[in-house]
PDB file of N, CA and C in Angstrom:
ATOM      1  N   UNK A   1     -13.722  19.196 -20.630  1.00  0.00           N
ATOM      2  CA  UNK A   1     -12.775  18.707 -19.655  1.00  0.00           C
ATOM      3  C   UNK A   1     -12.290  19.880 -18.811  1.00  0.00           C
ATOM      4  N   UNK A   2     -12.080  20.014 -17.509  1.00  0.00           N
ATOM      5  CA  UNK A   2     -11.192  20.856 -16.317  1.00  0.00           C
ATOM      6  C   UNK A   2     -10.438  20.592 -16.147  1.00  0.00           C
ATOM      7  N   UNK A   3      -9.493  20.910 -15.817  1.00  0.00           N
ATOM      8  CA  UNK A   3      -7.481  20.731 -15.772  1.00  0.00           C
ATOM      9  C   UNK A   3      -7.340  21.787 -14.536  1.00  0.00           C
ATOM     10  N   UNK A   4      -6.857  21.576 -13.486  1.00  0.00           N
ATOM     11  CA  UNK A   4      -6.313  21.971 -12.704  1.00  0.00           C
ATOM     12  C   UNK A   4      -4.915  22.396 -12.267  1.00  0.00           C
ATOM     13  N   UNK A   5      -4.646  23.602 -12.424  1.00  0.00           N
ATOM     14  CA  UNK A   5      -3.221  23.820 -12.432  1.00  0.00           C
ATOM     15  C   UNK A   5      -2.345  24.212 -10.755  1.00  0.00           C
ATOM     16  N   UNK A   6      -1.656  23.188 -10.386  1.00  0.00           N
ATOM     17  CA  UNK A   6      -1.448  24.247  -9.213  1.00  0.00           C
ATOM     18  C   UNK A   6       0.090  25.418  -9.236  1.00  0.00           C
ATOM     19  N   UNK A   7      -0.379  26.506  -9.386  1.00  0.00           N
ATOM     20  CA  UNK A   7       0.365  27.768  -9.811  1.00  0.00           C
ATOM     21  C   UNK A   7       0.965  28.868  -8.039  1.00  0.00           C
ATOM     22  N   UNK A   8       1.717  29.812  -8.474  1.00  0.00           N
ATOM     23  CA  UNK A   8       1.879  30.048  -7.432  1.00  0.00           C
ATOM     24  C   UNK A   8       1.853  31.837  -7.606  1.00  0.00           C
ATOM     25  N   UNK A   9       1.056  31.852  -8.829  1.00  0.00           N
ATOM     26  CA  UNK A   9       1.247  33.230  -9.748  1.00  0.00           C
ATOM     27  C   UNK A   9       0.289  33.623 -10.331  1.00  0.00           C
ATOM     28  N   UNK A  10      -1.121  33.943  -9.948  1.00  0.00           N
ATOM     29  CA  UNK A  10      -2.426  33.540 -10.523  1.00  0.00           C
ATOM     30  C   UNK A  10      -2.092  34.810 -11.836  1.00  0.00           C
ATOM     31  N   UNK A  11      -1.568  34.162 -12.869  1.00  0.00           N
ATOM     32  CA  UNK A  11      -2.011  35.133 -13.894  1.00  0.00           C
ATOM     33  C   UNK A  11      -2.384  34.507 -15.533  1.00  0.00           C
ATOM     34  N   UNK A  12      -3.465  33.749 -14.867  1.00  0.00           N
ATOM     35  CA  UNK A  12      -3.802  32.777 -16.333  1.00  0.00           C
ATOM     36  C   UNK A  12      -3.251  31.824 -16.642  1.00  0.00           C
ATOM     37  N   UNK A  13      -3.430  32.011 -18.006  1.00  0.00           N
ATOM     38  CA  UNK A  13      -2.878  30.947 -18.670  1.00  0.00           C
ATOM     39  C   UNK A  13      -1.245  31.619 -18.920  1.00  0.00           C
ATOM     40  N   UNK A  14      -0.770  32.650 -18.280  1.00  0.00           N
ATOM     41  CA  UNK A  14       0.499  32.823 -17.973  1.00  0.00           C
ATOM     42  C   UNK A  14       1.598  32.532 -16.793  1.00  0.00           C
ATOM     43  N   UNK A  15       0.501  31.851 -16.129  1.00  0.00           N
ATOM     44  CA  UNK A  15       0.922  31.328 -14.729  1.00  0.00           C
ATOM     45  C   UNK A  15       2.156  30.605 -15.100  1.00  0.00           C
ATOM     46  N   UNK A  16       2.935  30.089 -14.060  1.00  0.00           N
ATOM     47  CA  UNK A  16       3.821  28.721 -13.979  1.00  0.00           C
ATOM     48  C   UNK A  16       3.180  27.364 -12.694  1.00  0.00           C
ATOM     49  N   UNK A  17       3.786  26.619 -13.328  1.00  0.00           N
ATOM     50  CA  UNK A  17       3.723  25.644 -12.382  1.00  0.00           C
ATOM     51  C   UNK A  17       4.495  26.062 -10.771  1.00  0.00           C
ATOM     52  N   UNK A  18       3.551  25.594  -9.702  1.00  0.00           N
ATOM     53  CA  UNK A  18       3.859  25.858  -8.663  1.00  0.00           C
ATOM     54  C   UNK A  18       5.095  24.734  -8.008  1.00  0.00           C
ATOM     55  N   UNK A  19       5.970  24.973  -7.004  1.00  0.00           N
ATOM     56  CA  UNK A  19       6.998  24.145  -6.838  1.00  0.00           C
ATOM     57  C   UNK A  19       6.029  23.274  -5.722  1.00  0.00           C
ATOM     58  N   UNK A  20       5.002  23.297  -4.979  1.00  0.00           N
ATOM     59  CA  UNK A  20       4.666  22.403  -4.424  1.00  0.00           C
ATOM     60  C   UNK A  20       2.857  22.271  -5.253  1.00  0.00           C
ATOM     61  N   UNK A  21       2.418  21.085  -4.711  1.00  0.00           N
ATOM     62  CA  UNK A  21       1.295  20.861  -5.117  1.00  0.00           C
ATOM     63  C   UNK A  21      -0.164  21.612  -3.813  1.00  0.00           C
ATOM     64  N   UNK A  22      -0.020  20.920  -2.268  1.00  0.00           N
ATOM     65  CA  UNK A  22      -0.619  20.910  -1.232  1.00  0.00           C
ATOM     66  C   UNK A  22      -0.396  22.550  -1.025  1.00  0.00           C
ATOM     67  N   UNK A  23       0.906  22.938  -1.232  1.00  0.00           N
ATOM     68  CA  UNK A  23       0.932  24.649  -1.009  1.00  0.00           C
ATOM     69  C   UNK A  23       1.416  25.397  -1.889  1.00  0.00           C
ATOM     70  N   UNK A  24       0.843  25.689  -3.051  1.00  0.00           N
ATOM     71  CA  UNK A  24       0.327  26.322  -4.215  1.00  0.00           C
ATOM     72  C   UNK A  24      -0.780  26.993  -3.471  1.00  0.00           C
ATOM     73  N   UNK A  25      -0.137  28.829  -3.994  1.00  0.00           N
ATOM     74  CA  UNK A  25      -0.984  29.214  -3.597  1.00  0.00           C
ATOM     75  C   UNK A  25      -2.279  29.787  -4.335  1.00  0.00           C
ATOM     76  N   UNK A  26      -2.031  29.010  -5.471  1.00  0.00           N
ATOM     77  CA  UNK A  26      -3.502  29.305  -6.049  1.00  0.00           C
ATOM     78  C   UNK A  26      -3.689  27.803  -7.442  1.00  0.00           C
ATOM     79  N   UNK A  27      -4.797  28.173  -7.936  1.00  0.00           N
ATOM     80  CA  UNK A  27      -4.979  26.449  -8.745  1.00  0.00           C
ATOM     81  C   UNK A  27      -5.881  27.995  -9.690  1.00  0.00           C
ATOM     82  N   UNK A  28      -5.687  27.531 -11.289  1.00  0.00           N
ATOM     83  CA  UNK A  28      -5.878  27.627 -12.319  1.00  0.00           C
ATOM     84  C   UNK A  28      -7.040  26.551 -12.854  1.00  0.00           C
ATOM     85  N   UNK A  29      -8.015  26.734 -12.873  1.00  0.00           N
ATOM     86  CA  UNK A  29      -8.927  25.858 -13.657  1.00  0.00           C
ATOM     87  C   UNK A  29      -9.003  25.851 -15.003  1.00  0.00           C
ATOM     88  N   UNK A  30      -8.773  25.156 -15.761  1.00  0.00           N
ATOM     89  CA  UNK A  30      -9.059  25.684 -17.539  1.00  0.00           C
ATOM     90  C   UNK A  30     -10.012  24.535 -18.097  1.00  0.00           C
ATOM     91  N   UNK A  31     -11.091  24.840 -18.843  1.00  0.00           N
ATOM     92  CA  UNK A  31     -12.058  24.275 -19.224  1.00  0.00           C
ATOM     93  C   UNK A  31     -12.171  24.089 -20.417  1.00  0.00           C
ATOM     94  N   UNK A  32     -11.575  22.853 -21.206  1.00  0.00           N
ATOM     95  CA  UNK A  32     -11.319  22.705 -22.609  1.00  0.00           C
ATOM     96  C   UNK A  32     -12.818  22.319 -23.259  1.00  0.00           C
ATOM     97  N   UNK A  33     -12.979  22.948 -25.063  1.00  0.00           N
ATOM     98  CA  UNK A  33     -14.006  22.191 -25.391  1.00  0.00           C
ATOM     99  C   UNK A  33     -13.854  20.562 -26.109  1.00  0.00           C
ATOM    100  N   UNK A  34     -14.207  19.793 -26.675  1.00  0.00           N
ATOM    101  CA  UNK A  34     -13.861  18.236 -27.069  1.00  0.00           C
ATOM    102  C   UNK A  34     -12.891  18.541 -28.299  1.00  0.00           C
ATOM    103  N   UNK A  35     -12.507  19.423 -28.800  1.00  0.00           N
ATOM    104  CA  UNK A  35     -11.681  20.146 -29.469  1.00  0.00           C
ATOM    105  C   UNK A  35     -10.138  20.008 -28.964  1.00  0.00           C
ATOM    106  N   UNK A  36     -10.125  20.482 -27.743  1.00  0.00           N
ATOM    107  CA  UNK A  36      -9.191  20.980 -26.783  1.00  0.00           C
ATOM    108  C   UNK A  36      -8.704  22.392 -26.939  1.00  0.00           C
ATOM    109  N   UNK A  37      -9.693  23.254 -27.324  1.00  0.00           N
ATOM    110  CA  UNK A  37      -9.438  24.348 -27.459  1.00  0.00           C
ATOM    111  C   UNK A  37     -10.364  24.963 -26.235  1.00  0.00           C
ATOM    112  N   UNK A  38      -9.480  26.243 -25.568  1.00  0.00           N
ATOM    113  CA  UNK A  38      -9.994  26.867 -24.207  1.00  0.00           C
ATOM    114  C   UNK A  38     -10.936  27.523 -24.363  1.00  0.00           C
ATOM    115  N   UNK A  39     -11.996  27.198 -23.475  1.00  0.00           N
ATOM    116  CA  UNK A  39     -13.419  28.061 -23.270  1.00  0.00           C
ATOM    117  C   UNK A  39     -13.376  28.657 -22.210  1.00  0.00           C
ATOM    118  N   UNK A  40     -12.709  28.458 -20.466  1.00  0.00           N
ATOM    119  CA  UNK A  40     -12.992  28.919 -19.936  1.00  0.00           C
ATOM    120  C   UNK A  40     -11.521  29.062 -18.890  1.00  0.00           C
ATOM    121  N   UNK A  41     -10.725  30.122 -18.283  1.00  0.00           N
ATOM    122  CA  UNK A  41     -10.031  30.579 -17.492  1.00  0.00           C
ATOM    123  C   UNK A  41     -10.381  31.053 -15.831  1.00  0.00           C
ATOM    124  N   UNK A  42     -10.176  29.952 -14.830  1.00  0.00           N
ATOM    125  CA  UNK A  42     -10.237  30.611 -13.759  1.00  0.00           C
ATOM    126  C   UNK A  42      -9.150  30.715 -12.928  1.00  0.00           C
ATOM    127  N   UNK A  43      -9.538  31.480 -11.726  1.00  0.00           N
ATOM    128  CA  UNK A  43      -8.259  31.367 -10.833  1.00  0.00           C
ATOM    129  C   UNK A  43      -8.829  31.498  -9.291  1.00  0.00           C
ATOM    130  N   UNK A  44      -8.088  30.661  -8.292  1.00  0.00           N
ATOM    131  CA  UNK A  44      -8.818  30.491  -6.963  1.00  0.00           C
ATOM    132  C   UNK A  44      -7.758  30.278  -5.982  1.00  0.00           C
ATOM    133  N   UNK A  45      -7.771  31.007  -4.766  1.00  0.00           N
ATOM    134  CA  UNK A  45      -7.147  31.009  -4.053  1.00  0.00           C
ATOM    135  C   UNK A  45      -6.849  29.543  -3.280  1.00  0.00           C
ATOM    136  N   UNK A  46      -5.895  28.804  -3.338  1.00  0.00           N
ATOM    137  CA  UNK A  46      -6.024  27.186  -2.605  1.00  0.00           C
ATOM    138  C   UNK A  46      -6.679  27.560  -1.336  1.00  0.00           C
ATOM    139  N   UNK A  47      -7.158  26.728  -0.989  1.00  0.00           N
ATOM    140  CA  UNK A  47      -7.252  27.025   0.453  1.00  0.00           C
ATOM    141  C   UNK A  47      -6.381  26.282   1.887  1.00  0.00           C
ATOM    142  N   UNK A  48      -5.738  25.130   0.900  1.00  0.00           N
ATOM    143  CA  UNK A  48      -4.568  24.393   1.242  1.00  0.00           C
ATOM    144  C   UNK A  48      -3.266  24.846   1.872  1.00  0.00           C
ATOM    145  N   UNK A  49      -2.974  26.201   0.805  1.00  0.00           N
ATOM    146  CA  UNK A  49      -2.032  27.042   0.627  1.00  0.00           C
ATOM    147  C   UNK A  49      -1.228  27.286   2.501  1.00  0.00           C
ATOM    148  N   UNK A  50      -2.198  27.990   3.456  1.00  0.00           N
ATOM    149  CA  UNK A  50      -1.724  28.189   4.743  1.00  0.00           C
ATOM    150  C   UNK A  50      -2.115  27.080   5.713  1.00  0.00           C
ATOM    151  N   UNK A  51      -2.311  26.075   5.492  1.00  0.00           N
ATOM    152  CA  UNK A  51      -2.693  25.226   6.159  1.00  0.00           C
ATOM    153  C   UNK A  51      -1.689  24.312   7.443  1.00  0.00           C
ATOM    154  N   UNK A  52      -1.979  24.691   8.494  1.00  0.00           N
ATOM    155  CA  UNK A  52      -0.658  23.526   9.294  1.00  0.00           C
ATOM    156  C   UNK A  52      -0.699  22.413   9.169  1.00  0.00           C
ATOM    157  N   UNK A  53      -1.664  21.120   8.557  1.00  0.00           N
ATOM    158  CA  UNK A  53      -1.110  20.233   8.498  1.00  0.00           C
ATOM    159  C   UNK A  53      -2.055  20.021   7.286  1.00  0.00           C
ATOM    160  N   UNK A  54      -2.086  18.594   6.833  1.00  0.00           N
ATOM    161  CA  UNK A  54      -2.869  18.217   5.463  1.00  0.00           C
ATOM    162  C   UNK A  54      -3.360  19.057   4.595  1.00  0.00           C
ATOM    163  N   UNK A  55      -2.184  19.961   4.059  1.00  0.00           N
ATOM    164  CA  UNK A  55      -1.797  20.827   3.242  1.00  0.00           C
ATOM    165  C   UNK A  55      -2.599  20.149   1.348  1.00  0.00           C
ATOM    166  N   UNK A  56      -2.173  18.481   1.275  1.00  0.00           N
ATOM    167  CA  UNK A  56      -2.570  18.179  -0.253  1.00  0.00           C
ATOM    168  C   UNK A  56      -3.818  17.603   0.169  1.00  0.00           C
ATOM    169  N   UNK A  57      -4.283  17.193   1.130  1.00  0.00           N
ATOM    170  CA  UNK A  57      -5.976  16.649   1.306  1.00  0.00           C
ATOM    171  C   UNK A  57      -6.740  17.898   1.240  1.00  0.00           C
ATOM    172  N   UNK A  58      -6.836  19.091   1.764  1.00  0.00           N
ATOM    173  CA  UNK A  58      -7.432  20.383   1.946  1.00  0.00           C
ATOM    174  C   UNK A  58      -7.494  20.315   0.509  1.00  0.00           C
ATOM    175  N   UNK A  59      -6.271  20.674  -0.368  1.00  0.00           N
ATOM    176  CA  UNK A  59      -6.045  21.080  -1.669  1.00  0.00           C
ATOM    177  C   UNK A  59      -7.279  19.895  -2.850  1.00  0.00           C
ATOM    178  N   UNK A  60      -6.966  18.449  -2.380  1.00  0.00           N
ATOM    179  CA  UNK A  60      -7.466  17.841  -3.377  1.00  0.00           C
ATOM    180  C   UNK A  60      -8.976  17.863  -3.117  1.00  0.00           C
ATOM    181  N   UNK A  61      -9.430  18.118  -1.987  1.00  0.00           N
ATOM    182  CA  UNK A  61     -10.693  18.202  -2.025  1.00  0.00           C
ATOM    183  C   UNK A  61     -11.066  19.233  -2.198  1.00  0.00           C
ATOM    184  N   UNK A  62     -10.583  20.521  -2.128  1.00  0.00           N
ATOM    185  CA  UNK A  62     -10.956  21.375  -3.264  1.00  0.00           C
ATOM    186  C   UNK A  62     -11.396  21.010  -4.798  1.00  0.00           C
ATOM    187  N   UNK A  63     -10.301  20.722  -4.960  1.00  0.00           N
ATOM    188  CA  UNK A  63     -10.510  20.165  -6.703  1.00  0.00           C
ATOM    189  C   UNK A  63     -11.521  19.328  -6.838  1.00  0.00           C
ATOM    190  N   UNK A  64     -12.021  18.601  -5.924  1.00  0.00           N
ATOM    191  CA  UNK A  64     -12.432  17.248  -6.050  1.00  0.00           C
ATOM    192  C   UNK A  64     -13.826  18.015  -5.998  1.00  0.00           C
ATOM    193  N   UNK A  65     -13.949  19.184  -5.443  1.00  0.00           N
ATOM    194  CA  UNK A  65     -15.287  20.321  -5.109  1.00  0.00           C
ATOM    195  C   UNK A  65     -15.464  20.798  -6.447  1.00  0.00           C
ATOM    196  N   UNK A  66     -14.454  21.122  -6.655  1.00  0.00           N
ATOM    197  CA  UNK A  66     -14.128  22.205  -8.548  1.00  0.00           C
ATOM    198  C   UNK A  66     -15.252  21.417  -9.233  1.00  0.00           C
ATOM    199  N   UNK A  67     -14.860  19.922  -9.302  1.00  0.00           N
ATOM    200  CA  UNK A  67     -15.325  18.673 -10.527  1.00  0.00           C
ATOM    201  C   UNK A  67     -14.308  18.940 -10.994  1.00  0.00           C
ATOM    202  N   UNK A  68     -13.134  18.797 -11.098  1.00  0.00           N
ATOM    203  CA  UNK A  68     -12.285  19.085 -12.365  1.00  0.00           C
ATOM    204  C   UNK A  68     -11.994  17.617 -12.498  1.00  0.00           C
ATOM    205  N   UNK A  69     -11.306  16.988 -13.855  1.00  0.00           N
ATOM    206  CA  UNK A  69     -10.976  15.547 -14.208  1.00  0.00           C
ATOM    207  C   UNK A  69      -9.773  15.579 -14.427  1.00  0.00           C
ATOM    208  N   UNK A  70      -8.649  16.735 -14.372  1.00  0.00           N
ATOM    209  CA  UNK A  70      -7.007  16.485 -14.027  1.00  0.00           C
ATOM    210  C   UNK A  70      -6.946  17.557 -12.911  1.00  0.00           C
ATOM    211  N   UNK A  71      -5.550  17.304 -12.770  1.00  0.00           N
ATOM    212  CA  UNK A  71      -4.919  17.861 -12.127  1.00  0.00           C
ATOM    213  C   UNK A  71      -3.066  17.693 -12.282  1.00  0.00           C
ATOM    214  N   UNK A  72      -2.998  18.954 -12.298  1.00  0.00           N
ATOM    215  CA  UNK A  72      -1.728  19.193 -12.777  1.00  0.00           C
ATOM    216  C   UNK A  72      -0.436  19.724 -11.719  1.00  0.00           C
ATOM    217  N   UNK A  73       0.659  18.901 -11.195  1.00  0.00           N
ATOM    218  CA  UNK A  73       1.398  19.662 -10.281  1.00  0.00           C
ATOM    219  C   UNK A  73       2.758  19.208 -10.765  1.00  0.00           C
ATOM    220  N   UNK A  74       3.705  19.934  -9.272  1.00  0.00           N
ATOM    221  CA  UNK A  74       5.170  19.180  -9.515  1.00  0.00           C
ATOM    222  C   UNK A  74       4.912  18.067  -9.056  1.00  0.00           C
ATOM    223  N   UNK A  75       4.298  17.601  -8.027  1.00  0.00           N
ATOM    224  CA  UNK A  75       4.295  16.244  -7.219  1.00  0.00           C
ATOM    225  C   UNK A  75       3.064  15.951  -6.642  1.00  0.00           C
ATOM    226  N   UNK A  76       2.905  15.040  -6.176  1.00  0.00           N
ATOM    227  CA  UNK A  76       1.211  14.787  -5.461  1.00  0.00           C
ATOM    228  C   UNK A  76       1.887  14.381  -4.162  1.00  0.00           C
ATOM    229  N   UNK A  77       1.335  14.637  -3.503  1.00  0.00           N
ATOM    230  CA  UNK A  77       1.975  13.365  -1.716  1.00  0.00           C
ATOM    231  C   UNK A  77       1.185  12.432  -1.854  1.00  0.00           C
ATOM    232  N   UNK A  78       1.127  11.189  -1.002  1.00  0.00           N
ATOM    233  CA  UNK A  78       0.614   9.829  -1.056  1.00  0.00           C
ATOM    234  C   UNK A  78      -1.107  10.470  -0.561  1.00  0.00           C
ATOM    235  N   UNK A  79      -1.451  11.268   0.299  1.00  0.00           N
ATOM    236  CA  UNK A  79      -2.584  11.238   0.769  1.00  0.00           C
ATOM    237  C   UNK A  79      -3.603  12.185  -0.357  1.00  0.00           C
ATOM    238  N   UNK A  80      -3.041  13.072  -0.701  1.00  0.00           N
ATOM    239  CA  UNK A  80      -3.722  14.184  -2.050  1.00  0.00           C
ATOM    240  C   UNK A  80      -3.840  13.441  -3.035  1.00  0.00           C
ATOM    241  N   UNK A  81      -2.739  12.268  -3.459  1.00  0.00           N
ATOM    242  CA  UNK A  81      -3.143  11.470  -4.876  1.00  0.00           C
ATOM    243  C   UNK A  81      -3.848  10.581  -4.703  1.00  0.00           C
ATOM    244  N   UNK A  82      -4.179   9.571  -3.696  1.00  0.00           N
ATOM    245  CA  UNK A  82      -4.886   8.734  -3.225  1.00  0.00           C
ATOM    246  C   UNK A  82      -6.480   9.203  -3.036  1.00  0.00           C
ATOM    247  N   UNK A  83      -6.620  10.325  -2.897  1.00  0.00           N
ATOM    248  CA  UNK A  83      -8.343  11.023  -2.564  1.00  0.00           C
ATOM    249  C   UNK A  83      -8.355  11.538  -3.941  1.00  0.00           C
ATOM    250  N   UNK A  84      -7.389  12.049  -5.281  1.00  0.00           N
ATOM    251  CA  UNK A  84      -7.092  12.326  -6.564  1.00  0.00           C
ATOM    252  C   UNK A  84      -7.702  10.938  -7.374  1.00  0.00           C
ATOM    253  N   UNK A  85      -7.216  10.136  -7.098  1.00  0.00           N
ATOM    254  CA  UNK A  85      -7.094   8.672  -8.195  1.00  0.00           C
ATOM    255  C   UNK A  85      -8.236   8.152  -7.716  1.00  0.00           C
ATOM    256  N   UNK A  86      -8.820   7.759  -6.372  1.00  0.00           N
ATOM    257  CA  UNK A  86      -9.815   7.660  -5.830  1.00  0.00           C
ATOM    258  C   UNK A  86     -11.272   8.150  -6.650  1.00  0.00           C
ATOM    259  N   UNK A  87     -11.168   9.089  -6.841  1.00  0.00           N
ATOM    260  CA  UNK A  87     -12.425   9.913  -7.132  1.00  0.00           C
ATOM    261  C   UNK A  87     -12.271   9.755  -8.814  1.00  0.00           C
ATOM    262  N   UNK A  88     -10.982   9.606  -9.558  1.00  0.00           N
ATOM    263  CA  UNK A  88     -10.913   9.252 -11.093  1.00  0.00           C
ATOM    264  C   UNK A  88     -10.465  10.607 -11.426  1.00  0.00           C
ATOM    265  N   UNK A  89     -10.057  11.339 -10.839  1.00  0.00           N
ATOM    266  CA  UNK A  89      -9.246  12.680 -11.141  1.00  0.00           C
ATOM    267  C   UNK A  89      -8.029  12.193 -11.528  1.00  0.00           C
ATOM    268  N   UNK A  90      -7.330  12.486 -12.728  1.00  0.00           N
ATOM    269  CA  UNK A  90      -5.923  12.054 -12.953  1.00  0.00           C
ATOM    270  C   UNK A  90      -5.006  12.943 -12.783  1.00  0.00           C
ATOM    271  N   UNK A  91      -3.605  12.817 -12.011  1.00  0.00           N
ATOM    272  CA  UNK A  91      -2.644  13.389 -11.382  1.00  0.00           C
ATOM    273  C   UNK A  91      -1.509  13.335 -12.520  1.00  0.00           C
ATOM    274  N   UNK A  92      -1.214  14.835 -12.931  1.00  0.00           N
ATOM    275  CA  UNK A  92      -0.558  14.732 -14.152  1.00  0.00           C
ATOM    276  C   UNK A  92       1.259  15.942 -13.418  1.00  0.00           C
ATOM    277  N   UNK A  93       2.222  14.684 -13.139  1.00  0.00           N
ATOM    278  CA  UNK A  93       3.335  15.322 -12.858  1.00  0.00           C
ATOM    279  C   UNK A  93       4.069  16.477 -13.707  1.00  0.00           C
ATOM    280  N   UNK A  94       4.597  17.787 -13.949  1.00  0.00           N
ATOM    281  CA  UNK A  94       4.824  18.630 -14.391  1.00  0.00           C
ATOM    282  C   UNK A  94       5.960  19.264 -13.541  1.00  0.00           C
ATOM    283  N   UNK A  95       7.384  19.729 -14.203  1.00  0.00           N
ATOM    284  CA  UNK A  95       8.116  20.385 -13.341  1.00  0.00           C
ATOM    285  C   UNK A  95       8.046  22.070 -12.681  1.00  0.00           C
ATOM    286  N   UNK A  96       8.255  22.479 -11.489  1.00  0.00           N
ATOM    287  CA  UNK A  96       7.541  23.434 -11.312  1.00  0.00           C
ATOM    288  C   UNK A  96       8.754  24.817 -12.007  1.00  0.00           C
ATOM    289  N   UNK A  97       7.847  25.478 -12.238  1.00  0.00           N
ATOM    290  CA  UNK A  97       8.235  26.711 -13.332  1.00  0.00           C
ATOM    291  C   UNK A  97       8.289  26.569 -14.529  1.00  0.00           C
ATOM    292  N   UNK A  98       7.435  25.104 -14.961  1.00  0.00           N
ATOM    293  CA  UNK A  98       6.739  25.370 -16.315  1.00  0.00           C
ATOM    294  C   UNK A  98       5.726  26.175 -16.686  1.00  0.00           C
ATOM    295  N   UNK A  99       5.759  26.794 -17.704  1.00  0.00           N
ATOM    296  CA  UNK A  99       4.904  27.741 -17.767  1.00  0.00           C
ATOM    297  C   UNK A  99       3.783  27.567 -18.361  1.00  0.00           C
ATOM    298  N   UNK A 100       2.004  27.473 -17.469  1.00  0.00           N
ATOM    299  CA  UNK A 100       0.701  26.769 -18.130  1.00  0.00           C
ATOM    300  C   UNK A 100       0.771  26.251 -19.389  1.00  0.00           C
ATOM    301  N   UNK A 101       0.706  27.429 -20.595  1.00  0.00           N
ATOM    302  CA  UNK A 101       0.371  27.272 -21.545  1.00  0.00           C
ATOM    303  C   UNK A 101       1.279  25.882 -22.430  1.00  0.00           C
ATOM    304  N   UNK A 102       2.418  25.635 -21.512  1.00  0.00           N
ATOM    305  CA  UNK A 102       3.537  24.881 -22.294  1.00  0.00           C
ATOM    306  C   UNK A 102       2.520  23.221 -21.415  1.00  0.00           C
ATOM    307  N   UNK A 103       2.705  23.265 -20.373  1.00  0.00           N
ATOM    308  CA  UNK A 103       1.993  22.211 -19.691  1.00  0.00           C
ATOM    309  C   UNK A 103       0.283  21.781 -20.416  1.00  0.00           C
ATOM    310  N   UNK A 104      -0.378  22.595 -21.096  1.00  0.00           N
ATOM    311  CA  UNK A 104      -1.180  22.144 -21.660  1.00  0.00           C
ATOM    312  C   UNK A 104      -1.189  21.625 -22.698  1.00  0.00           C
ATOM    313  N   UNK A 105      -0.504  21.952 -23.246  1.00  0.00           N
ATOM    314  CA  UNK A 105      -0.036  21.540 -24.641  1.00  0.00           C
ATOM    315  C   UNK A 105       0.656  20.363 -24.407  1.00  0.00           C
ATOM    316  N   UNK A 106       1.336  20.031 -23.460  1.00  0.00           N
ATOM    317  CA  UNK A 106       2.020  18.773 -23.293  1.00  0.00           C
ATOM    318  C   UNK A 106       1.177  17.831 -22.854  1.00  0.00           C
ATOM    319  N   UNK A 107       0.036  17.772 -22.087  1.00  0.00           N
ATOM    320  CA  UNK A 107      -0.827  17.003 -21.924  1.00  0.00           C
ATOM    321  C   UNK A 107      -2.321  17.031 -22.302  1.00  0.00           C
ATOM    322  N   UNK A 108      -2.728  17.669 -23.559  1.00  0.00           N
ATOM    323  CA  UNK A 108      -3.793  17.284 -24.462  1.00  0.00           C
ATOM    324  C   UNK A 108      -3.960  15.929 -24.953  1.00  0.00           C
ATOM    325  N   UNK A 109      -2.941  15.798 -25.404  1.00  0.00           N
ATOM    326  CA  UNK A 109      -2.575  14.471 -25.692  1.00  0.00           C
ATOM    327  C   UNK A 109      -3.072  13.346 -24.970  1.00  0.00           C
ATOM    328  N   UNK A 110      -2.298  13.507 -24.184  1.00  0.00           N
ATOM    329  CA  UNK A 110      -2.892  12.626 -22.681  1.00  0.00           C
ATOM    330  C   UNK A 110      -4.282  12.305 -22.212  1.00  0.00           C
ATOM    331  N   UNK A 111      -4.934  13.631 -22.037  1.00  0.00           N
ATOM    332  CA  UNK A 111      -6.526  13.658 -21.832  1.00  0.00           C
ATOM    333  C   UNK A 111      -7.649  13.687 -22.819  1.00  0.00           C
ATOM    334  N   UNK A 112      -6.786  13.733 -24.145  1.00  0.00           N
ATOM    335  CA  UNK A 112      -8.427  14.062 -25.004  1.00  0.00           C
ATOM    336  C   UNK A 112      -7.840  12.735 -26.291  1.00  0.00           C
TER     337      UNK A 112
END
């Protein structure tokens, strides 16, 4: 499974949750095995992040590029969750300045 984090602090799985989703300036990929234990750590610049307008469409079609099957923010907007839920990516709400490792753990559950 891929989990998508949108962070604003690329430093792993030490990141926090970012206060926006569309401008986060970076997304955390983590690649669980059927376990739910971590195999793989990335980090990628959004490209959403400076964007003047459709800030969470830029963003979700990134992800939607990744393959990832969540995605993790403070909020989704109507147009980023709609191209999210669309595609079967699930949009998993999180308050921002949670810190990754606590957000994964809170939604294993959820996905596996």
């Amino acid at each position: 499974m891929r989990i998508a984090f949108a962070v604003d602090n690329p430093k792993g799985l030490d990141s926090t949750i970012a206060g926006r989703f569309g401008r986060a300036e970076y997304f955390v990929i983590v690649d669980l095995d059927e376990n739910g234990g971590v195999v793989k750590v990335e980090e990628f610049r959004n490209p959403g992040a400076e964007s003047g307008s459709g800030a969470g469409v830029k963003s979700a079609q990134f992800l939607v590029d990744k393959k990832v099957d969540a995605a993790v923010g403070p909020s989704f907007g109507p147009n980023a969750s709609a191209i999210l839920t669309e595609l079967g990516i699930k949009t998993i709400s999180m308050a921002p300045g949670t810190p990754l490792k606590e957000a994964l753990e809170r939604i294993k559950d959820i996905l596996t």
